[in-house]
Protein backbone atom coordinates (compact mmCIF):
# COMPACT_ATOMS: atom_id res chain seq x y z
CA UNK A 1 0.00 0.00 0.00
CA UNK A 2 1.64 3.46 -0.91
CA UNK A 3 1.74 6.47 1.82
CA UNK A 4 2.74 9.76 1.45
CA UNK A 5 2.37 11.22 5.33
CA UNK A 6 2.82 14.97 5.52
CA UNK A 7 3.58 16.87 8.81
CA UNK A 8 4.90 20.28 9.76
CA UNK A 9 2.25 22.19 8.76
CA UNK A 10 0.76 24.97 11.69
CA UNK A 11 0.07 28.35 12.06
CA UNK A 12 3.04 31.01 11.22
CA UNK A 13 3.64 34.48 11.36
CA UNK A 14 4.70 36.24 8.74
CA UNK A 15 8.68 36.17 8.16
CA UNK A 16 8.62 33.07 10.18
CA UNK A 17 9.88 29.30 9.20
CA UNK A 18 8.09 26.02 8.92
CA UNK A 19 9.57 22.54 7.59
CA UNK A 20 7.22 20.19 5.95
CA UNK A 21 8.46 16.54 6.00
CA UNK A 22 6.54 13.99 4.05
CA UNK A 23 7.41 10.42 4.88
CA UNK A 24 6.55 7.38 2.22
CA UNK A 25 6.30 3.89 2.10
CA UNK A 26 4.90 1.54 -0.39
CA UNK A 27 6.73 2.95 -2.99
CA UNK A 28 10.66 2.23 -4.77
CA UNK A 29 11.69 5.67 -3.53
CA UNK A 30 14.25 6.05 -6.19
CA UNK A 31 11.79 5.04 -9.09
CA UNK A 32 9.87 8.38 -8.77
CA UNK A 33 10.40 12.21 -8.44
CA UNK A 34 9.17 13.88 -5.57
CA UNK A 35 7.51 16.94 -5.43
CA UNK A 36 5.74 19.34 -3.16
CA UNK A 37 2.11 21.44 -4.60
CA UNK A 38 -0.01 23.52 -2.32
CA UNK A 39 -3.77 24.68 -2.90
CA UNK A 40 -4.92 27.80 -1.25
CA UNK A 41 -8.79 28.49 -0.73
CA UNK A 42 -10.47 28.78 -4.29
CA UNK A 43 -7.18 28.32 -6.30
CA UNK A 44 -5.91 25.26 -8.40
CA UNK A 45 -3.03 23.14 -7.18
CA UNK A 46 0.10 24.58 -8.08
CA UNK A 47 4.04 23.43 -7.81
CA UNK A 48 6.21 24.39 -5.27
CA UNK A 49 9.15 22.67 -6.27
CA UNK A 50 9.98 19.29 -8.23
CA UNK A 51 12.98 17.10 -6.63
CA UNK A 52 14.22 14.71 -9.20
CA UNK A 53 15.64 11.31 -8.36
CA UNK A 54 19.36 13.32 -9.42
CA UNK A 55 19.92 16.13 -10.22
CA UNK A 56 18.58 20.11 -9.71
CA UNK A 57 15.70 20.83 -7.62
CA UNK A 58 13.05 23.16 -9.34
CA UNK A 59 10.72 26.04 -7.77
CA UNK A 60 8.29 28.24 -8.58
CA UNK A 61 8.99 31.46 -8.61
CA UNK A 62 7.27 32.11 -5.73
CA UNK A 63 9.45 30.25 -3.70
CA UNK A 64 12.49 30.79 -5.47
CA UNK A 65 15.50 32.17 -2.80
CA UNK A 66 12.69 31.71 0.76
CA UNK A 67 11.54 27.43 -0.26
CA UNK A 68 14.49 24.92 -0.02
CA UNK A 69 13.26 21.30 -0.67
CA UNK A 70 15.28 18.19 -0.06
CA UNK A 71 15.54 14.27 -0.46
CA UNK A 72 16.61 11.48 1.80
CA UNK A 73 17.03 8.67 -0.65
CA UNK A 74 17.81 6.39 2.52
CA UNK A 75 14.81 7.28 4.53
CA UNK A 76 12.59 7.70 1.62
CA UNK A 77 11.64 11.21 3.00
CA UNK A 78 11.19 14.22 1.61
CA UNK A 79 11.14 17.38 3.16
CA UNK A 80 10.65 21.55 2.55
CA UNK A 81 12.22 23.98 4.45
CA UNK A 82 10.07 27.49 3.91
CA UNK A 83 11.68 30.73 5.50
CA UNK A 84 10.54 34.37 5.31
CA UNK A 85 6.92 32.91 5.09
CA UNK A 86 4.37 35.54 3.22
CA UNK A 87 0.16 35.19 3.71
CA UNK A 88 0.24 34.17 0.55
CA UNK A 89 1.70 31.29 1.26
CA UNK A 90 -1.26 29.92 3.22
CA UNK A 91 -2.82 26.73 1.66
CA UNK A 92 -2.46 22.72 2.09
CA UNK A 93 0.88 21.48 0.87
CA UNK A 94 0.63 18.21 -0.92
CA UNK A 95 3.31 15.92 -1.35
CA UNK A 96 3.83 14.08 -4.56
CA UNK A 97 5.63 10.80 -5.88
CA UNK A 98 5.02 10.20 -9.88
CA UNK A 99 6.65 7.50 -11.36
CA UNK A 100 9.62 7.94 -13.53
CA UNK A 101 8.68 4.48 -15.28
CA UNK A 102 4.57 5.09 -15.88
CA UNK A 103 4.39 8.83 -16.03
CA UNK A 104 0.54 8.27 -15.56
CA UNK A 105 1.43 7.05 -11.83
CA UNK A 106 1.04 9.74 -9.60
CA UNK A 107 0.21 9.68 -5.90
CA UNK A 108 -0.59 11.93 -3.33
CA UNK A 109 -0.57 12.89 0.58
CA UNK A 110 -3.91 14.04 2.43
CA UNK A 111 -1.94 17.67 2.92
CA UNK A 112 -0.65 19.40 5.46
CA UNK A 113 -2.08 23.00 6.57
CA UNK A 114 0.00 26.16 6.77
CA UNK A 115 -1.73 29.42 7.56
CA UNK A 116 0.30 32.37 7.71
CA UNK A 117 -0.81 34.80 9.81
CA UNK A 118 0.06 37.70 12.70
């Protein structure tokens, strides 16, 4: 059974940190790029960043220079450091696996909450 198990998410004021962590199982961790998407209230999902199996790590814009987004290839984790945290970074963070073998494979986490807020 695949799980992608998000945590870290909370309630943040603005300039302050969080660190997502998304832990899997059920999956060959190094058959699939990771990735972590958000969805705020009334918007479509959208990338935060793409972790390939090697290789660079890719943002959006929107977290370029404040997101940094990592790997564990041993732990099959897969984590997201966020500094200088805006409001409009408030939505559910989703974390992603698709397969690098079937690109129709993808899977998904339940989310994890971050509100940004003073």
């Amino acid at each position: 059974q695949v799980r992608l198990v998000e945590s870290g998410g909370g309630l943040v004021q603005p300039g302050g940190s969080l660190k997502l962590s998304c832990e899997t199982s059920g999956i060959t961790f190094g058959h699939y790029a990771m990735g972590w998407y958000r969805q705020a209230p009334g918007n479509q999902r959208e990338l935060v960043a793409r972790l390939p199996r090697f290789g660079t790590t890719q943002y959006a814009d929107s977290g370029k220079g404040r997101f940094t987004a990592s790997r564990d290839n041993n732990e099959n984790m897969v984590y997201l450091q966020m500094d200088s945290l805006k409001p409009e970074d408030t939505a559910v963070y989703y974390c992603n696996a698709h397969s690098l073998f079937n690109t129709q494979v993808d899977y998904w986490g339940q989310g994890t909450q971050v509100i940004v807020s003073s």
